[in-house]
PDB file of N, CA and C in Angstrom:
ATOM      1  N   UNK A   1     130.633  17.722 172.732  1.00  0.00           N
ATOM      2  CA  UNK A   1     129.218  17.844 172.541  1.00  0.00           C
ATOM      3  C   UNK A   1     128.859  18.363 171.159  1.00  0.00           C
ATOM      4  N   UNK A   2     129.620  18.878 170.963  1.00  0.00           N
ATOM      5  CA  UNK A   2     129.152  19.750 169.062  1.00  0.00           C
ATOM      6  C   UNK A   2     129.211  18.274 168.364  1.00  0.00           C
ATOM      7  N   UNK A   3     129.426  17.418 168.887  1.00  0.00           N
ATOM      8  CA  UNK A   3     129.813  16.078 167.646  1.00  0.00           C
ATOM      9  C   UNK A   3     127.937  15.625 167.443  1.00  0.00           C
ATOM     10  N   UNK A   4     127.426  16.273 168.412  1.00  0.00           N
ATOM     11  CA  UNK A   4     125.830  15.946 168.341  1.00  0.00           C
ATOM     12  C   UNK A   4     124.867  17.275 167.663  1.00  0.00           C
ATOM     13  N   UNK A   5     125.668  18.048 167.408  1.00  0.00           N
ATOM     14  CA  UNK A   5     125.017  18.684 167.392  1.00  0.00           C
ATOM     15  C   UNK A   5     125.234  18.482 165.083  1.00  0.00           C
ATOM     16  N   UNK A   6     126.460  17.615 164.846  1.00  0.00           N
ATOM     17  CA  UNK A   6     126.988  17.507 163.407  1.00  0.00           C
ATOM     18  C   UNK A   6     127.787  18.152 163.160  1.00  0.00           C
ATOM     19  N   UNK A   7     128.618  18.793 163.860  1.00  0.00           N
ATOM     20  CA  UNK A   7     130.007  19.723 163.977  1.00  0.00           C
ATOM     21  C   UNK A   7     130.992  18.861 163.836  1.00  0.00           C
ATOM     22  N   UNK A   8     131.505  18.126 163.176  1.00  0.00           N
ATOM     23  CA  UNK A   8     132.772  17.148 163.300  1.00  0.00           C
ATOM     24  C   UNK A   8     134.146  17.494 162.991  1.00  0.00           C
ATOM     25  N   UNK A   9     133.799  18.813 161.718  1.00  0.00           N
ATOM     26  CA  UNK A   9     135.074  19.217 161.273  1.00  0.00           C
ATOM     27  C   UNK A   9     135.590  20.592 162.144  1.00  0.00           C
ATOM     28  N   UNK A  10     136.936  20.357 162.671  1.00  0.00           N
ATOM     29  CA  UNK A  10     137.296  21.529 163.091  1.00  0.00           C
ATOM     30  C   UNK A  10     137.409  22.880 162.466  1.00  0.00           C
ATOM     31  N   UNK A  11     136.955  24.020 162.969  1.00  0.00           N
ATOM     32  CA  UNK A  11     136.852  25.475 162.306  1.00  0.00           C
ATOM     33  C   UNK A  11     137.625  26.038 162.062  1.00  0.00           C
ATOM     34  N   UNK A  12     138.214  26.571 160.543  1.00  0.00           N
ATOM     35  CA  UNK A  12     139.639  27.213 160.454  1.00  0.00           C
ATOM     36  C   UNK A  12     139.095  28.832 160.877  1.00  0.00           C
ATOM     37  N   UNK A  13     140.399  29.323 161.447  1.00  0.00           N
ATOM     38  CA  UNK A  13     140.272  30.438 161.799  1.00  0.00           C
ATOM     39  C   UNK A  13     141.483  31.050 161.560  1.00  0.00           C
ATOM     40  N   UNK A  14     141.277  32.410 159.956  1.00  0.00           N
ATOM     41  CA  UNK A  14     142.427  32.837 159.600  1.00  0.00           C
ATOM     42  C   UNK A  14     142.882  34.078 160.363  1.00  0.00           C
ATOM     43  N   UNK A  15     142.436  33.916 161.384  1.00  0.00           N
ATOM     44  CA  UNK A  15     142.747  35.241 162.157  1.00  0.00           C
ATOM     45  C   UNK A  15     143.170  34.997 163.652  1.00  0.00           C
ATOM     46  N   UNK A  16     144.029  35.883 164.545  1.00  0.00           N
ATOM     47  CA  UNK A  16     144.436  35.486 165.609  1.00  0.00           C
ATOM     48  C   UNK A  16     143.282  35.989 166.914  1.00  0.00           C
ATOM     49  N   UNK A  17     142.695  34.368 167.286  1.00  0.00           N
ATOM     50  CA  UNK A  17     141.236  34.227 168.123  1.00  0.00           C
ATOM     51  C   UNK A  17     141.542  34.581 169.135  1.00  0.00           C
ATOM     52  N   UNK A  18     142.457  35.529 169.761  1.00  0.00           N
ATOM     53  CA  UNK A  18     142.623  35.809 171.621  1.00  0.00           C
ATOM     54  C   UNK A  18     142.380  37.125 171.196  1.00  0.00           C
ATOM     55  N   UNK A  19     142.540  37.788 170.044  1.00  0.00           N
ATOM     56  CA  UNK A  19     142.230  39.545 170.074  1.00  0.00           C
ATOM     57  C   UNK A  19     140.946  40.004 170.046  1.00  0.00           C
ATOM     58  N   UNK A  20     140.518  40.926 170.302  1.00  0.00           N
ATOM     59  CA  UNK A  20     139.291  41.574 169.962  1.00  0.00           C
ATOM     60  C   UNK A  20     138.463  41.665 168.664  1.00  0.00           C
ATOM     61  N   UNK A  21     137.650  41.108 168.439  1.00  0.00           N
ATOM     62  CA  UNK A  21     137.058  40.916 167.269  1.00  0.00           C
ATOM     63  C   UNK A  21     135.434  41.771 166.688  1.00  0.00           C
ATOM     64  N   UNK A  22     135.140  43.154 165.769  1.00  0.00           N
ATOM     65  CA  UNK A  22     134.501  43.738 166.211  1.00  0.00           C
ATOM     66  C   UNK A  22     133.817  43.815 164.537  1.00  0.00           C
ATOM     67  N   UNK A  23     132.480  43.529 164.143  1.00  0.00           N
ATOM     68  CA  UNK A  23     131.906  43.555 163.171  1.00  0.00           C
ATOM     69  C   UNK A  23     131.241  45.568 162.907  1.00  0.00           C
ATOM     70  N   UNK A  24     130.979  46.136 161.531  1.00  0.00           N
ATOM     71  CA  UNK A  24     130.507  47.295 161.276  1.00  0.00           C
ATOM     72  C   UNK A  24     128.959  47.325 161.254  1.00  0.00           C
ATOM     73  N   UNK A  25     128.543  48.015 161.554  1.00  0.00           N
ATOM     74  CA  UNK A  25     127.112  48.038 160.663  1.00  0.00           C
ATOM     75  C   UNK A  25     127.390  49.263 159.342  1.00  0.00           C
ATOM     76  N   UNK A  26     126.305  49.116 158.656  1.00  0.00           N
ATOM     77  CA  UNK A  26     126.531  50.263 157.780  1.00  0.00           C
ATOM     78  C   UNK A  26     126.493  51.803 158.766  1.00  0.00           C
ATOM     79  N   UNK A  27     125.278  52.226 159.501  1.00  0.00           N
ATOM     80  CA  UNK A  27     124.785  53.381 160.399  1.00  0.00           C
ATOM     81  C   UNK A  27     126.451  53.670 160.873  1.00  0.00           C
ATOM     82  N   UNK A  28     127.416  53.056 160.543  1.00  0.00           N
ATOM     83  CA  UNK A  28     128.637  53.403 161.642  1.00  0.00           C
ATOM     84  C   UNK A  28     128.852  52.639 163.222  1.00  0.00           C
ATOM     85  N   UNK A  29     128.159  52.022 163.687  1.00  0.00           N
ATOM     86  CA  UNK A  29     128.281  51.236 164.732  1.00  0.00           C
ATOM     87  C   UNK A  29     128.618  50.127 165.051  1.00  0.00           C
ATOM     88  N   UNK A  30     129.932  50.270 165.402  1.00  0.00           N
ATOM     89  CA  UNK A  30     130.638  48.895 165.692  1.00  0.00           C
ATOM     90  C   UNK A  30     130.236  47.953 166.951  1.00  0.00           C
ATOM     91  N   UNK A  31     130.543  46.407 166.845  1.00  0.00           N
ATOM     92  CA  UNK A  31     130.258  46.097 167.766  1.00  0.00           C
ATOM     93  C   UNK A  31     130.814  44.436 167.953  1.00  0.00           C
ATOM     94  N   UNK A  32     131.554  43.984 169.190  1.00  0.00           N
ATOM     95  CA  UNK A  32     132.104  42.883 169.461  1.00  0.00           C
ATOM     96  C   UNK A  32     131.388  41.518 168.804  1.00  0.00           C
ATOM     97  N   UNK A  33     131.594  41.094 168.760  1.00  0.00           N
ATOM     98  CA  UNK A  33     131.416  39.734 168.324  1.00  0.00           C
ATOM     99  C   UNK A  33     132.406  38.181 168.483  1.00  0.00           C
ATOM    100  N   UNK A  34     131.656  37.013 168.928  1.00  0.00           N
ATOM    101  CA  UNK A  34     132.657  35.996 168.855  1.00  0.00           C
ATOM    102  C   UNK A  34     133.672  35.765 167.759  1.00  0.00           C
ATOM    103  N   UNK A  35     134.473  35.178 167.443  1.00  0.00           N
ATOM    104  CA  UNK A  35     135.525  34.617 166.431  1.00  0.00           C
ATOM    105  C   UNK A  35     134.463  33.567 165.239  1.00  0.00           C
ATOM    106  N   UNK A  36     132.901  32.994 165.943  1.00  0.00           N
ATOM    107  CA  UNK A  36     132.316  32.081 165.222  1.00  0.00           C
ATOM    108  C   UNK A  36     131.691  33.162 164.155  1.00  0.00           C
ATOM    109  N   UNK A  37     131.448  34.404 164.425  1.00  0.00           N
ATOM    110  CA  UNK A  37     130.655  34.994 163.888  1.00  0.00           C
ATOM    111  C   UNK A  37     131.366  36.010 163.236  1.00  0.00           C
ATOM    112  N   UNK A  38     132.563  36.920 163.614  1.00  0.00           N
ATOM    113  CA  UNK A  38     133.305  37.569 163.006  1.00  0.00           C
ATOM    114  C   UNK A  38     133.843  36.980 161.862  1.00  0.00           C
ATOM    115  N   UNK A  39     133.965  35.545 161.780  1.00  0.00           N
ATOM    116  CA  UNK A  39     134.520  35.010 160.376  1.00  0.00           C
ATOM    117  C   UNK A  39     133.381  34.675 159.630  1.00  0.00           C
ATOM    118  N   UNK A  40     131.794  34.719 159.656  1.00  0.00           N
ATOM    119  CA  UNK A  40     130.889  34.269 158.586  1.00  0.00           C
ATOM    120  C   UNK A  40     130.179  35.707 158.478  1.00  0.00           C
ATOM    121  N   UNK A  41     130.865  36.644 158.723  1.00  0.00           N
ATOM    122  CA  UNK A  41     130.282  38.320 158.254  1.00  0.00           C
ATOM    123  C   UNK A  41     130.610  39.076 157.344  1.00  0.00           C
ATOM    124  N   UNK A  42     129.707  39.281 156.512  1.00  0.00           N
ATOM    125  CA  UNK A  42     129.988  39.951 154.782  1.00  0.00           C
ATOM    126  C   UNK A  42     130.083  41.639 155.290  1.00  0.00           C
ATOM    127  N   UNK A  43     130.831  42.070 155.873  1.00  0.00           N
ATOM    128  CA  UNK A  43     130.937  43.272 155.825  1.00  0.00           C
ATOM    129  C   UNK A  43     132.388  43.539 156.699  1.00  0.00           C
ATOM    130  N   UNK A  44     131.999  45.037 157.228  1.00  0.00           N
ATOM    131  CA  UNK A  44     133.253  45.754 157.878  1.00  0.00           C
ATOM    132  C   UNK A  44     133.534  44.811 158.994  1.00  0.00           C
ATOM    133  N   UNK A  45     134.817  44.641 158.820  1.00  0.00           N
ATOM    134  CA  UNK A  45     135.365  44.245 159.858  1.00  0.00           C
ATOM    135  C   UNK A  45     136.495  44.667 160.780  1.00  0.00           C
ATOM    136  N   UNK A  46     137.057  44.273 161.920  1.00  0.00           N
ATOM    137  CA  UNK A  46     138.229  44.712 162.441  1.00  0.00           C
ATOM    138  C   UNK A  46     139.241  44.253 163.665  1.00  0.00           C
ATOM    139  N   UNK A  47     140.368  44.349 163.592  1.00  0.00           N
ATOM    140  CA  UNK A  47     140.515  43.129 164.716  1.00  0.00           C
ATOM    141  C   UNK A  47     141.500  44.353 165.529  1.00  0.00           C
ATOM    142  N   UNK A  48     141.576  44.421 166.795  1.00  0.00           N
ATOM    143  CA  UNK A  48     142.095  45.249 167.924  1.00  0.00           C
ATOM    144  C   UNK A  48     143.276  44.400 168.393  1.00  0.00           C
ATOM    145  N   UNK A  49     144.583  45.502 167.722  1.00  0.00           N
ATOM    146  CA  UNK A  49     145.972  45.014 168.120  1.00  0.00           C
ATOM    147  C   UNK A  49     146.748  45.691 168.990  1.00  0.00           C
ATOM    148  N   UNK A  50     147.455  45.131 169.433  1.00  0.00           N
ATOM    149  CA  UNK A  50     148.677  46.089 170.419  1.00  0.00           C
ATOM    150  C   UNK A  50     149.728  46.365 169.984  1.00  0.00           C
ATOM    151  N   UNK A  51     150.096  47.809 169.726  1.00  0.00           N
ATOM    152  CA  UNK A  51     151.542  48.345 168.869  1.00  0.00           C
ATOM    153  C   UNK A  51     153.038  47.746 170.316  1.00  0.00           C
ATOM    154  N   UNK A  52     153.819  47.955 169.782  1.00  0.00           N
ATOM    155  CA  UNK A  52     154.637  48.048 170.961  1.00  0.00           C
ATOM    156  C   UNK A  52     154.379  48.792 172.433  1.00  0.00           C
ATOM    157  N   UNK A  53     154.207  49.724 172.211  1.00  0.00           N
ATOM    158  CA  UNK A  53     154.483  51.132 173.061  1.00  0.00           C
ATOM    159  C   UNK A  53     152.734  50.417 173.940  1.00  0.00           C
ATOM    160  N   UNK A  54     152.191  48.787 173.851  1.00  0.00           N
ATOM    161  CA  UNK A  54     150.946  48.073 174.310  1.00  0.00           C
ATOM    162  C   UNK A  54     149.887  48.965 174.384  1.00  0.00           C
ATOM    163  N   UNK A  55     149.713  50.111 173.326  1.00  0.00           N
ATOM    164  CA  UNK A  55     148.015  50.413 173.113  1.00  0.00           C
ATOM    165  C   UNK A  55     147.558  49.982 171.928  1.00  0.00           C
ATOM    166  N   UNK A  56     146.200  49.963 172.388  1.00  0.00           N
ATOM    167  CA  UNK A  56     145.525  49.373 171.025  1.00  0.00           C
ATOM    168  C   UNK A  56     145.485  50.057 169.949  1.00  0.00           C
ATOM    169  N   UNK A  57     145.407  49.288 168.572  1.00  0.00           N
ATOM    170  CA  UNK A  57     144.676  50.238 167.379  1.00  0.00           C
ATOM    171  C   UNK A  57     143.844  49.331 166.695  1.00  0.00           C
ATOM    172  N   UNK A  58     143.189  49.626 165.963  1.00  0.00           N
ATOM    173  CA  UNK A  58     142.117  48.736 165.275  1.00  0.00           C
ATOM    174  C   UNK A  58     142.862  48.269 163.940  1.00  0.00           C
ATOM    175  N   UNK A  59     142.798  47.551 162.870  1.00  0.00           N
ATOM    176  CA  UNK A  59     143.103  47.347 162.007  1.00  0.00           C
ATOM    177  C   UNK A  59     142.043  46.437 160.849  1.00  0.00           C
ATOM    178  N   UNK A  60     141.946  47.046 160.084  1.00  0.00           N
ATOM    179  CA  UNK A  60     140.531  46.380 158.920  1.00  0.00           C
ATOM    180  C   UNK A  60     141.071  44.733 158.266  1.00  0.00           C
ATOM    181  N   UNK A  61     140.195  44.111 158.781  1.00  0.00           N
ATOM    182  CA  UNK A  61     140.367  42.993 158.231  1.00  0.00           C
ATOM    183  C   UNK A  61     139.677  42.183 157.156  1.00  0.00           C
ATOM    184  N   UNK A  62     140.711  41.895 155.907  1.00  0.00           N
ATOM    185  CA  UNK A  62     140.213  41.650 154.600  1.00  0.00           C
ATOM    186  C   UNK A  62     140.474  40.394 154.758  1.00  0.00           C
ATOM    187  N   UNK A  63     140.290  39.062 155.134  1.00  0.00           N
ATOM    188  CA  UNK A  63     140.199  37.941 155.304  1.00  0.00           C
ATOM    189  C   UNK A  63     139.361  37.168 154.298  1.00  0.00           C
ATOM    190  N   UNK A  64     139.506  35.978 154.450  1.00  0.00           N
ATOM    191  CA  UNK A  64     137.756  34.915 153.981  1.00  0.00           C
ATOM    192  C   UNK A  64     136.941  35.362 154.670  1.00  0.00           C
ATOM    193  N   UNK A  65     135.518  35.317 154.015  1.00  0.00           N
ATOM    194  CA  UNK A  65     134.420  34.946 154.462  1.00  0.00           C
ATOM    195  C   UNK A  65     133.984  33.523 154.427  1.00  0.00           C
ATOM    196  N   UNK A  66     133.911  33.141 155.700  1.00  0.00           N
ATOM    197  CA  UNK A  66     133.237  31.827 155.915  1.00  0.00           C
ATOM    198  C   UNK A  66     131.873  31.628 156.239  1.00  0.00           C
ATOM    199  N   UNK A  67     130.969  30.449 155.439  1.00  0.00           N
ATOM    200  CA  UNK A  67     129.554  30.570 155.770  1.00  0.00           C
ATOM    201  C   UNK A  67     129.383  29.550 157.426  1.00  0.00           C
ATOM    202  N   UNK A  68     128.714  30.310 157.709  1.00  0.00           N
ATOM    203  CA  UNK A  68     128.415  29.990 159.790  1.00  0.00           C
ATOM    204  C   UNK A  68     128.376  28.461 159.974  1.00  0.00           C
ATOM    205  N   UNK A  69     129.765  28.361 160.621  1.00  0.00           N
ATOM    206  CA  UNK A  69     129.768  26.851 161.441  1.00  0.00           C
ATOM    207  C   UNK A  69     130.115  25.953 160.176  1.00  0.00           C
ATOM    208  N   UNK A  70     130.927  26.145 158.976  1.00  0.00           N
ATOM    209  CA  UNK A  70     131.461  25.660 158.337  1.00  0.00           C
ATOM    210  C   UNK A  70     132.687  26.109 157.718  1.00  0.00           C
ATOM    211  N   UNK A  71     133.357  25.305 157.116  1.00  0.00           N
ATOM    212  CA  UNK A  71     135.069  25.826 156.239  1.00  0.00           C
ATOM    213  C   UNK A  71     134.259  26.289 155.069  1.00  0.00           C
ATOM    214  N   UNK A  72     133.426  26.382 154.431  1.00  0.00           N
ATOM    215  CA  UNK A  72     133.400  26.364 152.868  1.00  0.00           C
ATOM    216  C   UNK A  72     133.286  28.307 152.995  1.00  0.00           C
ATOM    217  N   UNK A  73     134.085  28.456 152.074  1.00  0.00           N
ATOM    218  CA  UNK A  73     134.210  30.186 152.097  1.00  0.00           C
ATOM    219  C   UNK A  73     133.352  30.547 150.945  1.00  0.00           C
ATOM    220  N   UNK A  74     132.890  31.672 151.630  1.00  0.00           N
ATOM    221  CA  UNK A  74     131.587  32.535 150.485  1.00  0.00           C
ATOM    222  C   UNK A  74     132.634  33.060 149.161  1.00  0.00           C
ATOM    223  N   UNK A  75     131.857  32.383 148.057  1.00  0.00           N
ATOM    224  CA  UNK A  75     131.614  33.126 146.610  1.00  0.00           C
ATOM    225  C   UNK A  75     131.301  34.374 146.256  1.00  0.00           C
ATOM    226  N   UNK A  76     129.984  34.302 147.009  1.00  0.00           N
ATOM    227  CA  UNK A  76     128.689  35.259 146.417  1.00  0.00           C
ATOM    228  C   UNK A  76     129.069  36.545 147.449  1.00  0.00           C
ATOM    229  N   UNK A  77     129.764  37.666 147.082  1.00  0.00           N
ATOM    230  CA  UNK A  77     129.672  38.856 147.791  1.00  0.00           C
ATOM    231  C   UNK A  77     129.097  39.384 147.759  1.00  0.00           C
ATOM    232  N   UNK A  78     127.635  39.402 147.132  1.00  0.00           N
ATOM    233  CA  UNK A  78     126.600  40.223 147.516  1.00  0.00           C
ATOM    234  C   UNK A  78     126.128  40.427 148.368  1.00  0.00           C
ATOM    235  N   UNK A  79     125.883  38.814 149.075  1.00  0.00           N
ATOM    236  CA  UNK A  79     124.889  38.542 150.134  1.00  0.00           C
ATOM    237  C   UNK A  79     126.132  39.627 151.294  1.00  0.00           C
ATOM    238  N   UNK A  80     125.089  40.412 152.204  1.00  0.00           N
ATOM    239  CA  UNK A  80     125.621  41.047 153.240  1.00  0.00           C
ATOM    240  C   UNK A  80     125.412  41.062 154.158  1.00  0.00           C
ATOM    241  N   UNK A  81     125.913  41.012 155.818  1.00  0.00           N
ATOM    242  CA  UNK A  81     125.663  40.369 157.177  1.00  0.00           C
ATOM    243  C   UNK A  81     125.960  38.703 157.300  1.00  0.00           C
ATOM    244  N   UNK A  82     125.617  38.463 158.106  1.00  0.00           N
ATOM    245  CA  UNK A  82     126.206  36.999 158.475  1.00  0.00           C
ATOM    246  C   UNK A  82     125.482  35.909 157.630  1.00  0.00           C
ATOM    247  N   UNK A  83     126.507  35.153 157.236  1.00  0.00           N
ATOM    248  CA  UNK A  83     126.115  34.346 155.759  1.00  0.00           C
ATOM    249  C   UNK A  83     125.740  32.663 156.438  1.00  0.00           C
ATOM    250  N   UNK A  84     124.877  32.135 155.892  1.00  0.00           N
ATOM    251  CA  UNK A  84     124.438  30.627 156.391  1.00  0.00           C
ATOM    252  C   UNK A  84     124.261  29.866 155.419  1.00  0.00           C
ATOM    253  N   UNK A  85     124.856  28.580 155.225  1.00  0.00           N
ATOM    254  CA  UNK A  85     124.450  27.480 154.048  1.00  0.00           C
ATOM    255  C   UNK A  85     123.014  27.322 154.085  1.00  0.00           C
ATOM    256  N   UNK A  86     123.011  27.357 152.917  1.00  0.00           N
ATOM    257  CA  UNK A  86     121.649  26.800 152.378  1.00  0.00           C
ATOM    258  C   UNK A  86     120.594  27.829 152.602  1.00  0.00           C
ATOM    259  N   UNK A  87     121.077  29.076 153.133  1.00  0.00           N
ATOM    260  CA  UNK A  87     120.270  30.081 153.298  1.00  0.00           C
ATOM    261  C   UNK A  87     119.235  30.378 154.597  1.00  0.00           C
ATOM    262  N   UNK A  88     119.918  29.511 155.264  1.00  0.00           N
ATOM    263  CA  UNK A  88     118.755  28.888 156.627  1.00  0.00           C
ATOM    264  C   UNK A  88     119.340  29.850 157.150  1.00  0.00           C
ATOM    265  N   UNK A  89     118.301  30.965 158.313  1.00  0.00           N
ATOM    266  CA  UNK A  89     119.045  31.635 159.084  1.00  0.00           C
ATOM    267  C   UNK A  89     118.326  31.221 160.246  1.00  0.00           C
ATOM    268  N   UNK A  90     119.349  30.929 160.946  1.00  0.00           N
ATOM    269  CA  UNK A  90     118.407  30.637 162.878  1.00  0.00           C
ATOM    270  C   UNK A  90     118.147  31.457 163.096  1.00  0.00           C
ATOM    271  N   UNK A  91     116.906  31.527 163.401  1.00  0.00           N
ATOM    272  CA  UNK A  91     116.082  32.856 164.689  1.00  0.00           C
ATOM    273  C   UNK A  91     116.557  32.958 165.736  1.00  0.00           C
ATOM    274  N   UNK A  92     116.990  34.049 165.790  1.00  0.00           N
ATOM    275  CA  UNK A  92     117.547  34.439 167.157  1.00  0.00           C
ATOM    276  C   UNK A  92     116.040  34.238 168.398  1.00  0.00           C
ATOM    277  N   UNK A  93     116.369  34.319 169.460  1.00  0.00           N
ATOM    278  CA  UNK A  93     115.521  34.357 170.712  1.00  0.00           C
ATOM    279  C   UNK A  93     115.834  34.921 171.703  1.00  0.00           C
ATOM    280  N   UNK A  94     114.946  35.813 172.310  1.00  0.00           N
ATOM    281  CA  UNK A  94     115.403  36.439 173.900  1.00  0.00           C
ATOM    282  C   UNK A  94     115.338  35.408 174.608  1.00  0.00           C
ATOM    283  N   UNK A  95     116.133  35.817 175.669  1.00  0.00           N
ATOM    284  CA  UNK A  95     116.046  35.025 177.073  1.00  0.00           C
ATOM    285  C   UNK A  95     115.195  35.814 177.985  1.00  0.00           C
ATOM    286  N   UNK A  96     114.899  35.326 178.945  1.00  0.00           N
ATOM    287  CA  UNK A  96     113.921  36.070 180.556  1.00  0.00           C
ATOM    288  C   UNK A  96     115.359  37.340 180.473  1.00  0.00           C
ATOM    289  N   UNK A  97     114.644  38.288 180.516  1.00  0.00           N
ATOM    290  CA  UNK A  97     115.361  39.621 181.097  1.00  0.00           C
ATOM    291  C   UNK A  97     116.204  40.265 179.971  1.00  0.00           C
ATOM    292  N   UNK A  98     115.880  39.942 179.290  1.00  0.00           N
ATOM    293  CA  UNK A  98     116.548  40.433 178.090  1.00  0.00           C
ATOM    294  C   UNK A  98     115.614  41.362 177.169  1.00  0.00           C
ATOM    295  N   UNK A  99     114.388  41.841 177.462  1.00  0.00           N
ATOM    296  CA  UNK A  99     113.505  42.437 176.487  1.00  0.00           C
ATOM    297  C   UNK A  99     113.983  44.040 176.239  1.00  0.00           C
ATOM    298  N   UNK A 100     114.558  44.510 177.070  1.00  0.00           N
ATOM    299  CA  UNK A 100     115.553  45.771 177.177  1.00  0.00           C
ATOM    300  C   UNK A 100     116.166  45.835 176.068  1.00  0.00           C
ATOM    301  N   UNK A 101     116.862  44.739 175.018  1.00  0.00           N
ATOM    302  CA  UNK A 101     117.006  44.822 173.689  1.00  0.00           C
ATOM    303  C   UNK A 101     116.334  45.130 172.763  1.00  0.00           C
ATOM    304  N   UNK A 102     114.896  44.801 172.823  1.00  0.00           N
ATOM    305  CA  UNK A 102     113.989  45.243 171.809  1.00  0.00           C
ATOM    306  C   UNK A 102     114.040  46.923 171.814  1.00  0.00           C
ATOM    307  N   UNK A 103     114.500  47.350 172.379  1.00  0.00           N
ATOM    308  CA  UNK A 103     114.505  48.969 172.495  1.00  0.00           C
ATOM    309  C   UNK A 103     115.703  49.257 171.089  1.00  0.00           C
ATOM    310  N   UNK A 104     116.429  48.951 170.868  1.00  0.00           N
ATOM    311  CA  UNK A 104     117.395  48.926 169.886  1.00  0.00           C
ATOM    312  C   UNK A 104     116.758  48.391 168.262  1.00  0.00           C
ATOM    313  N   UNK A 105     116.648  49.199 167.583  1.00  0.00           N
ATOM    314  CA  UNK A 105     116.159  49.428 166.338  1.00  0.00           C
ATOM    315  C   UNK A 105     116.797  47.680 165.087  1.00  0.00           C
ATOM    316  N   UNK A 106     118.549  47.907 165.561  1.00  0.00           N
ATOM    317  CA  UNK A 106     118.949  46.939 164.327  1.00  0.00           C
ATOM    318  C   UNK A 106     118.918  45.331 165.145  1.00  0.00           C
ATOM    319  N   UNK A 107     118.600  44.974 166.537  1.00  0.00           N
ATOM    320  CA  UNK A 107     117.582  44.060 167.329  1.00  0.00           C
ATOM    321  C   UNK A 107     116.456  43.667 166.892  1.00  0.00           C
ATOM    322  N   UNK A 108     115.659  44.295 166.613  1.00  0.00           N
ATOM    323  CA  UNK A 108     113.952  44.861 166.177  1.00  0.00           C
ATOM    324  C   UNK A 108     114.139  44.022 164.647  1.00  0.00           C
ATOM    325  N   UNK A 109     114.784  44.917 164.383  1.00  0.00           N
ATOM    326  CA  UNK A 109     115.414  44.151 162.364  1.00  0.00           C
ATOM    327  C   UNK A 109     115.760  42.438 162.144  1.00  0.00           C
ATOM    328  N   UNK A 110     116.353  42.607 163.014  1.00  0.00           N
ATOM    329  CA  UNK A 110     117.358  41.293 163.344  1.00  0.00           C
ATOM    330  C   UNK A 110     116.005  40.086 163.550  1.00  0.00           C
ATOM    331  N   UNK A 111     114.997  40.660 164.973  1.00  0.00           N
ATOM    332  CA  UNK A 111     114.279  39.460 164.959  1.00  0.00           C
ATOM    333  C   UNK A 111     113.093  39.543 164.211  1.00  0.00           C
ATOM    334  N   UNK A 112     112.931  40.205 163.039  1.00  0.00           N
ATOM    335  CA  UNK A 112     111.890  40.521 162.139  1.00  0.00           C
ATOM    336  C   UNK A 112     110.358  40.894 163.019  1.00  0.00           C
ATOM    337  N   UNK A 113     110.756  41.785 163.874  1.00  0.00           N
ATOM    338  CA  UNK A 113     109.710  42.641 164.813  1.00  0.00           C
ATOM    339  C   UNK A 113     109.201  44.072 163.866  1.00  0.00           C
TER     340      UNK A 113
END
């Protein structure tokens, strides 16, 4: 179905996609994220590994930045948070039952509320 949507080329992913994948904010607050989105994010990152002894530790990941839903890797390190060609950013949208988010400040930011 992504072939309709203009997705044709498969997504490289320089990182191993079954682990935990967790983006920074600046405030200090981490927080999960898919593999689509952990790789087009200009900031802290981190991926959750298992030592031998099988507990986790976090580990900072200095990877590419990829711009969202494409291979072409970001240049421009200025730009910070999740990066989009051509500068287009999709508007996010609530769903029914979801307004319990708007209570959250970097939500509020996010959907230019």
């Amino acid at each position: 179905m992504a072939e309709k949507r203009g997705q044709t080329v498969k997504l490289i992913y320089d990182f191993p996609t079954q682990l935990s994948t967790e983006i920074g904010y600046e405030d200090g607050f981490w927080t999960r994220v898919t593999c689509n989105r952990f790789r087009s994010y200009n900031g802290l990152r981190r991926i959750l590994h298992l030592n031998e002894e099988g507990k986790g530790e976090y580990k900072d990941y200095e990877g590419p930045v990829y711009y969202f839903d494409s291979n072409v890797i970001l240049k421009d390190k200025t730009k910070k948070g999740f990066v989009y060609l051509h500068d287009i950013t999709p508007k996010p949208q609530l769903r029914p039952g979801e307004g319990h988010f708007m209570e959250d400040e970097r939500v509020r930011k996010q959907l230019g509320k």
